[in-house]
C-alpha atoms as a PDB file:
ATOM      1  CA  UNK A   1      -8.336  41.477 -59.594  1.00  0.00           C
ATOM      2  CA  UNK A   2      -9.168  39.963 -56.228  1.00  0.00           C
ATOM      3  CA  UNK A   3      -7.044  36.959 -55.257  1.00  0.00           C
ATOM      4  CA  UNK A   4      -8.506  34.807 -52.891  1.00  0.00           C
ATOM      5  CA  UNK A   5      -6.862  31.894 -50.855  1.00  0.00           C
ATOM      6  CA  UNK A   6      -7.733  29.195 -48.482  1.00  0.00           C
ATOM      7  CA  UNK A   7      -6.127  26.329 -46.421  1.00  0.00           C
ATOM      8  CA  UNK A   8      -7.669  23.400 -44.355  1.00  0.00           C
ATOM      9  CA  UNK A   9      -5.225  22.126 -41.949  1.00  0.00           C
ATOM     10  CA  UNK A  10      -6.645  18.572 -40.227  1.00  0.00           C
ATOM     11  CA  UNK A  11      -5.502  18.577 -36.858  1.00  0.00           C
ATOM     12  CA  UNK A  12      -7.606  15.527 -35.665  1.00  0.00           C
ATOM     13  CA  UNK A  13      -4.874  13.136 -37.536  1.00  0.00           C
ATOM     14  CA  UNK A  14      -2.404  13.821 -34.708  1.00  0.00           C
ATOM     15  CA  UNK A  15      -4.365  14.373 -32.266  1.00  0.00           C
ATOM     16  CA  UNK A  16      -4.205  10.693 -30.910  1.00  0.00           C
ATOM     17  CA  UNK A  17      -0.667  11.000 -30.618  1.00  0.00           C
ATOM     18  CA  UNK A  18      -0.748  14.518 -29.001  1.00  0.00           C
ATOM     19  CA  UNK A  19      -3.431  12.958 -26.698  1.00  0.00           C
ATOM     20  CA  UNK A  20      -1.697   9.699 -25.357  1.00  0.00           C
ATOM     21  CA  UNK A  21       1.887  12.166 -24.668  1.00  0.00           C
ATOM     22  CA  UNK A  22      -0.688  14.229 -22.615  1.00  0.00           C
ATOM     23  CA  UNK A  23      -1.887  11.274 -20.999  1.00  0.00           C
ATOM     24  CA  UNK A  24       1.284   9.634 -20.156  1.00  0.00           C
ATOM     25  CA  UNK A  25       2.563  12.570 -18.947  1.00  0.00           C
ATOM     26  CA  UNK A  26       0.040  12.799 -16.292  1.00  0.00           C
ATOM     27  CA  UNK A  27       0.609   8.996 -15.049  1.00  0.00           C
ATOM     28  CA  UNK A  28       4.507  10.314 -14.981  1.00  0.00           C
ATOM     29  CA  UNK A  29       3.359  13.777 -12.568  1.00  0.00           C
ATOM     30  CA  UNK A  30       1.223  11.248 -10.562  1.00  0.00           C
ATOM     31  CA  UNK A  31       3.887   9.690 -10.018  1.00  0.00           C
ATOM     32  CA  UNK A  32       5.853  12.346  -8.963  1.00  0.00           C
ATOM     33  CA  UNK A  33       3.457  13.423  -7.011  1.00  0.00           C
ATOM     34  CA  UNK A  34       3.307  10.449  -4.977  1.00  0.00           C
ATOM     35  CA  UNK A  35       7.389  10.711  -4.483  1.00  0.00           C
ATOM     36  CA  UNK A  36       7.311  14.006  -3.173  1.00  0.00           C
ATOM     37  CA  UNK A  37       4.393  12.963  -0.732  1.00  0.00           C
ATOM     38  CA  UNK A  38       6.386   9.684   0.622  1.00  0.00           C
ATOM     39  CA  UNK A  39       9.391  12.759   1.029  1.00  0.00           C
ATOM     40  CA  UNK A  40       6.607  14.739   3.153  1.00  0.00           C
ATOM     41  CA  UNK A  41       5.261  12.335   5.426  1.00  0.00           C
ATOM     42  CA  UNK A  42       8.471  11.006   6.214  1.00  0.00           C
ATOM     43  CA  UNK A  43       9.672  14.055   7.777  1.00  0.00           C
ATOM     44  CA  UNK A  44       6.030  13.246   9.880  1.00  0.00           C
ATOM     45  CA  UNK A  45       6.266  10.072  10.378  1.00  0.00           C
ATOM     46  CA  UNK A  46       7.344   8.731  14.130  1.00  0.00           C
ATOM     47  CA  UNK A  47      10.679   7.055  14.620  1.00  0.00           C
ATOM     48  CA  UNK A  48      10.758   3.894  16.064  1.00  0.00           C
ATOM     49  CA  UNK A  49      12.037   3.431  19.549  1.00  0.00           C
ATOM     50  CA  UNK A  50      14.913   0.379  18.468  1.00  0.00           C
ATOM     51  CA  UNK A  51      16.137   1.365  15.732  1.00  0.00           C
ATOM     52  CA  UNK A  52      15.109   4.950  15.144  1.00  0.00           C
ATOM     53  CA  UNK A  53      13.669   4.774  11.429  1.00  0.00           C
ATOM     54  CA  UNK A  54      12.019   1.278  10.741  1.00  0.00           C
ATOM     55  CA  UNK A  55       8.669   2.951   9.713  1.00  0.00           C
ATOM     56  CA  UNK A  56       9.960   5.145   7.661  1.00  0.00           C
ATOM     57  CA  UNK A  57      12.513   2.631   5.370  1.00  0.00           C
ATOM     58  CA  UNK A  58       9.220   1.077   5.038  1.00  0.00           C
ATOM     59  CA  UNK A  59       7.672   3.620   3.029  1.00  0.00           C
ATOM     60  CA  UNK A  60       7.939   3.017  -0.919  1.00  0.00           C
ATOM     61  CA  UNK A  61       5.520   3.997  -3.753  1.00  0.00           C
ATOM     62  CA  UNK A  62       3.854   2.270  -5.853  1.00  0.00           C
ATOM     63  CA  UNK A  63       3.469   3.890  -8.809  1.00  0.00           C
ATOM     64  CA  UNK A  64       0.577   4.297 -11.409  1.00  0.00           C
ATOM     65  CA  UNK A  65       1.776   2.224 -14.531  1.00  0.00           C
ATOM     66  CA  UNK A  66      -1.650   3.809 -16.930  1.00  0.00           C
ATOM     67  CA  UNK A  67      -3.778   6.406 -16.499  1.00  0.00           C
ATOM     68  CA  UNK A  68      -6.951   5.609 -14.676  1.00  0.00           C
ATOM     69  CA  UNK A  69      -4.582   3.612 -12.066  1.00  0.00           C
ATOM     70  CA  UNK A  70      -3.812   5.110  -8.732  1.00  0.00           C
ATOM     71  CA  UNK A  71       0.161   6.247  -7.046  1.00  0.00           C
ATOM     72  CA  UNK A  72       0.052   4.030  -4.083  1.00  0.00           C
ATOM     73  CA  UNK A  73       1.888   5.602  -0.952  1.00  0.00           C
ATOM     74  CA  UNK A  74       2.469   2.609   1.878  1.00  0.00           C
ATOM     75  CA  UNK A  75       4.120   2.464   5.028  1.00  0.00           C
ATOM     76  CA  UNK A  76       4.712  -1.590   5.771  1.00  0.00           C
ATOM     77  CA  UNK A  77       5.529  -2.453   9.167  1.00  0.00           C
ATOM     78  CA  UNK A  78       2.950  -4.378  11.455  1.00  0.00           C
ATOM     79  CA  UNK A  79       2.118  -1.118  13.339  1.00  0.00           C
ATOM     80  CA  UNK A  80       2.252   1.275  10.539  1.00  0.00           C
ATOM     81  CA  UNK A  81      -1.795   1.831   9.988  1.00  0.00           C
ATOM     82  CA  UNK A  82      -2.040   2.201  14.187  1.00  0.00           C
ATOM     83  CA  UNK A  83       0.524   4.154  14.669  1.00  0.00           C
ATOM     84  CA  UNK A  84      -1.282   6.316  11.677  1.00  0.00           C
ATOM     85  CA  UNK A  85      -4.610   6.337  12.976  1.00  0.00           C
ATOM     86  CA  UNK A  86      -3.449   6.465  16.940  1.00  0.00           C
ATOM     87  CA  UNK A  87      -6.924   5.962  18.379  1.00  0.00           C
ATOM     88  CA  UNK A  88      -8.293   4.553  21.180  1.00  0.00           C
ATOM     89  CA  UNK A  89      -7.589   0.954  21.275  1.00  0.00           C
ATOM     90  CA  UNK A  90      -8.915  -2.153  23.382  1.00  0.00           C
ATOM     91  CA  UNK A  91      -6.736  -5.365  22.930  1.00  0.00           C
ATOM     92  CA  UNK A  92      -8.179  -8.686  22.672  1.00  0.00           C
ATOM     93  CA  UNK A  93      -6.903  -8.499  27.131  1.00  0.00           C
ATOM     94  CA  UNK A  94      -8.944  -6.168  27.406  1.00  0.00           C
ATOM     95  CA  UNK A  95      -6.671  -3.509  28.115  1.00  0.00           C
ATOM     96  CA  UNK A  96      -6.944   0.220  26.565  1.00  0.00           C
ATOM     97  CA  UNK A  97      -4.615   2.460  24.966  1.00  0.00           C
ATOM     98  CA  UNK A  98      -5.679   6.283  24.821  1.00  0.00           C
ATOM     99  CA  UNK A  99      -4.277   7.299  21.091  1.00  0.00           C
ATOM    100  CA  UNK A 100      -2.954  10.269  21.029  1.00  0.00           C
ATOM    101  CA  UNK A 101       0.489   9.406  21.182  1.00  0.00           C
ATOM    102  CA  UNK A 102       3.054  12.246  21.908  1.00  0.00           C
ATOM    103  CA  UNK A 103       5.644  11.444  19.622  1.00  0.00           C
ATOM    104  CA  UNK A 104       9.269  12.651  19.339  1.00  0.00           C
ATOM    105  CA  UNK A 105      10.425  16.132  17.675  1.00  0.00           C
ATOM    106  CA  UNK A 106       7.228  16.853  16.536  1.00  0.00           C
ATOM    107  CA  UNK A 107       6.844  13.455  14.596  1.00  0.00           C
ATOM    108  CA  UNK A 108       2.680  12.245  15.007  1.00  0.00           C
ATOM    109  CA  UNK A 109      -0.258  10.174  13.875  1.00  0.00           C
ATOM    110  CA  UNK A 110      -1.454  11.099  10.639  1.00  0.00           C
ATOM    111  CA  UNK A 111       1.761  11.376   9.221  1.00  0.00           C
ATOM    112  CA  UNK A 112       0.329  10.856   5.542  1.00  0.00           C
ATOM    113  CA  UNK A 113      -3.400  11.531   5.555  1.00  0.00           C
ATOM    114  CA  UNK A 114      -2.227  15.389   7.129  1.00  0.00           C
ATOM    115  CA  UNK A 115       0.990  15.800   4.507  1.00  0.00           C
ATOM    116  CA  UNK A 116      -1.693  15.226   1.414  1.00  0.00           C
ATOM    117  CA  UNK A 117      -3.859  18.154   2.570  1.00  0.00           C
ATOM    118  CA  UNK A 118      -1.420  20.832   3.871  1.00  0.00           C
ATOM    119  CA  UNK A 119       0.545  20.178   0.528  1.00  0.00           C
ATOM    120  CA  UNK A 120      -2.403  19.437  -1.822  1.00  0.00           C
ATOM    121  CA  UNK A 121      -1.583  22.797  -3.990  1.00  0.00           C
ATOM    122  CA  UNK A 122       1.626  21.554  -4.338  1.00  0.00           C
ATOM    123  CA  UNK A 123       1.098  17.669  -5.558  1.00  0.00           C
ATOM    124  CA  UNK A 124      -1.566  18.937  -7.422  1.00  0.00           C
ATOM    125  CA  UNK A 125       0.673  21.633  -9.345  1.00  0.00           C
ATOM    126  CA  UNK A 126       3.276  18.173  -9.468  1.00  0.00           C
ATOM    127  CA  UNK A 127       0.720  16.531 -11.774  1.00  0.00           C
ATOM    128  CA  UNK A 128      -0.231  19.704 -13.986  1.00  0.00           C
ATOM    129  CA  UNK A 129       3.154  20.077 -14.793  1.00  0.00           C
ATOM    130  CA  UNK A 130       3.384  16.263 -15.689  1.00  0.00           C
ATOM    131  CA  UNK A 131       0.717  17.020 -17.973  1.00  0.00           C
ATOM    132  CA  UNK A 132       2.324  20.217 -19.868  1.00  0.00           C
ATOM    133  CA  UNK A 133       5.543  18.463 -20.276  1.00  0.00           C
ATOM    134  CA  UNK A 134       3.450  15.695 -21.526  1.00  0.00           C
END
């Protein structure tokens, strides 16, 4: 006598659940991720002649509070952005300013934009594990 047996197992009930902790875990890697690339361009980021760090105490993040919103990474001091691009400049007297700044102990322009891309493997494997832990 053949003996036969079958189950149905509905997965799509938690799924929502399952879905949102995957979700939320992301935001919380983003997050991270951001962190770690404040930590990064930081250590690239050119001291200030007075008092040897303002730029840098300046950094924060602003972090991604749902999914779909983006980790914010800012540097807030009135020369921040120019010191970051370090181009040539022309003042409203007229006067120009090369760029290319030689800054001290290897500190330089581009002290975030550059820290994203050498590192991007590494933010990127930030968020993925965000995700698993989810």
């Amino acid at each position: 006598m053949a003996t036969s047996m079958r189950a149905t197992i509905n997965i799509a009930r938690g799924m929502d659940g399952a879905i949102a902790e995957i979700l939320l875990g992301a935001v919380k890697g983003q997050n991270l991720a951001a962190e770690r690339l404040l930590a990064l361009s930081a250590a690239e980021a050119p001291l200030d002649s007075n008092s040897g760090g303002t730029l840098i105490a300046s950094g924060t993040v602003v972090p991604a509070a749902a999914v779909g919103d983006d980790s914010l990474v800012t540097y807030d001091t009135p020369y921040a952005a120019r010191w970051h691009e370090d181009q040539e400049l022309v003042d409203n007297l007229g006067r120009h300013y090369m760029g290319d700044s030689n800054f001290q102990n290897g500190r330089k322009s581009h002290y975030l934009v550059d820290p994203a891309r050498e590192n991007k493997a590494e933010l990127i494997a930030i968020v993925a594990a965000g995700v698993k832990r989810g």
